[in-house]
Protein backbone atom coordinates (compact mmCIF):
# COMPACT_ATOMS: atom_id res chain seq x y z
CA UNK A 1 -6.51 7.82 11.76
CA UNK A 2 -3.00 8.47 14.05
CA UNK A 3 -3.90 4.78 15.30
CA UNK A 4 -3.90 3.39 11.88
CA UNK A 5 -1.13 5.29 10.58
CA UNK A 6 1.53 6.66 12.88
CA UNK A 7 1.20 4.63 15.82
CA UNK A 8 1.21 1.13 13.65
CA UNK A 9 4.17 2.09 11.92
CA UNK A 10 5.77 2.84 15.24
CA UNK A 11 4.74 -0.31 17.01
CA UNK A 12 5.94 -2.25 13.87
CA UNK A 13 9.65 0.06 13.91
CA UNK A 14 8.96 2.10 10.61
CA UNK A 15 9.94 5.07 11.47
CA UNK A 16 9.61 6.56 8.36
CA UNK A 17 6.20 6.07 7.82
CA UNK A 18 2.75 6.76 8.81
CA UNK A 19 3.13 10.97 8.58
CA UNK A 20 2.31 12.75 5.36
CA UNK A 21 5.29 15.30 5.62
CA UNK A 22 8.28 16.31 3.66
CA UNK A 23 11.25 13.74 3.87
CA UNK A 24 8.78 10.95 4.88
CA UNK A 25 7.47 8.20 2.58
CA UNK A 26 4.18 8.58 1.26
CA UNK A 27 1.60 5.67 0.71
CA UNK A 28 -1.86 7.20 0.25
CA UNK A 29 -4.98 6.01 -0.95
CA UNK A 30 -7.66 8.38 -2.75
CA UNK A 31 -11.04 6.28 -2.78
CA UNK A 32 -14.24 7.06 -3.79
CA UNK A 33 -16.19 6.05 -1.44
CA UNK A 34 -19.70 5.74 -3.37
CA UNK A 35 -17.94 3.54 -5.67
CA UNK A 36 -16.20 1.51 -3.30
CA UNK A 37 -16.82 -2.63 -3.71
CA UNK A 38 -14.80 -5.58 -3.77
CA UNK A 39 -15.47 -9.38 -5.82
CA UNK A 40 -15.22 -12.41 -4.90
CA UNK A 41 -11.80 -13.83 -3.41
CA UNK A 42 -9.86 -16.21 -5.56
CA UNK A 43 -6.71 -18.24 -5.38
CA UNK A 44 -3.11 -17.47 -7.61
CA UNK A 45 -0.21 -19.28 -8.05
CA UNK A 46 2.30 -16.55 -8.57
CA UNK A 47 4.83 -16.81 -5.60
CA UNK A 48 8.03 -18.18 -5.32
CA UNK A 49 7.80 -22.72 -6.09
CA UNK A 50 4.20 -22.11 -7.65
CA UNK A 51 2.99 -20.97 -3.86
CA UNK A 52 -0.13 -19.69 -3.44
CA UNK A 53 -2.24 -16.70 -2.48
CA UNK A 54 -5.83 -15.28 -2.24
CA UNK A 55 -6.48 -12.13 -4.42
CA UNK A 56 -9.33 -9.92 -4.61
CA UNK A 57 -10.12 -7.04 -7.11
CA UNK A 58 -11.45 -3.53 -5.33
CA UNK A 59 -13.05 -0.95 -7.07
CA UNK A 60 -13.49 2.17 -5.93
CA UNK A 61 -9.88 3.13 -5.99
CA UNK A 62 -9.41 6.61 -7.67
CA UNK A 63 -5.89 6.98 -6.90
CA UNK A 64 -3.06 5.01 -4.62
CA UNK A 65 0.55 6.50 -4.58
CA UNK A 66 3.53 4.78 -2.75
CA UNK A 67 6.47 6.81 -1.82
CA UNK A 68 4.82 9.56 -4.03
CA UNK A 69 4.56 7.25 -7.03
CA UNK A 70 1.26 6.79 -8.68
CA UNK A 71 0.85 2.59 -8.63
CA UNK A 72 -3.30 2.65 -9.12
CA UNK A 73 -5.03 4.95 -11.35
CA UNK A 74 -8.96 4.23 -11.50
CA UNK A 75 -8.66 0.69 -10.34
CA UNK A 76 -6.29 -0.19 -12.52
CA UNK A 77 -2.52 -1.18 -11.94
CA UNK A 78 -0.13 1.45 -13.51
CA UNK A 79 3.01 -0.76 -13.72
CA UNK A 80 4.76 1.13 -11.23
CA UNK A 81 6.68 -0.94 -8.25
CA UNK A 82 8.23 1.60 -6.27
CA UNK A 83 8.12 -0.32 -2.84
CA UNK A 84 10.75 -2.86 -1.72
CA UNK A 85 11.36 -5.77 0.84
CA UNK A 86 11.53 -4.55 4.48
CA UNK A 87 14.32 -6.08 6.39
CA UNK A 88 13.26 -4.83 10.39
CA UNK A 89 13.23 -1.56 11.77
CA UNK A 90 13.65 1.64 9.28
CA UNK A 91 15.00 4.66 10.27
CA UNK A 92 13.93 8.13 10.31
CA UNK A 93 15.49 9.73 6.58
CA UNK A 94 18.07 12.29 6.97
């Protein structure tokens, strides 16, 4: 799990991710794991000029919370967009 987490964000320069402690964002997945499937892949033009991209709905999903806000509830988008555009290297929060 430290592999996945911790050490990615470090190789990557996100130091303020990939620990679940106070101060530090929080992007967590809760997933059912008996439930847990995926359909087919299909194509979307919803980027920038009409560009496209290859989508795929997951079920399975119970809960997924980024920087402690609740974005997936039961497989379903809540509306919430908490994240934001990474420019490089983030810094350890204050």
């Amino acid at each position: 799990m430290h592999r996945q987490t911790r050490q990615t964000a470090e190789l990557y320069g996100l130091l303020d991710r990939g620990l679940v402690v106070p101060g530090m964002r929080a992007d967590l997945n809760l997933v059912d794991y008996e439930r847990l499937a995926f359909g087919p892949p299909r194509m979307v033009n919803d980027l920038p000029a009409d560009a496209p991209r290859r989508v795929q709905r997951a079920s399975g999903y119970v809960a997924t919370f980024v920087a402690g806000v609740q974005t997936v509830a039961h497989d379903e988008f809540t509306g919430a967009l908490p994240g934001s555009l990474v420019r490089g290297p983030q810094s350890v929060p204050a």
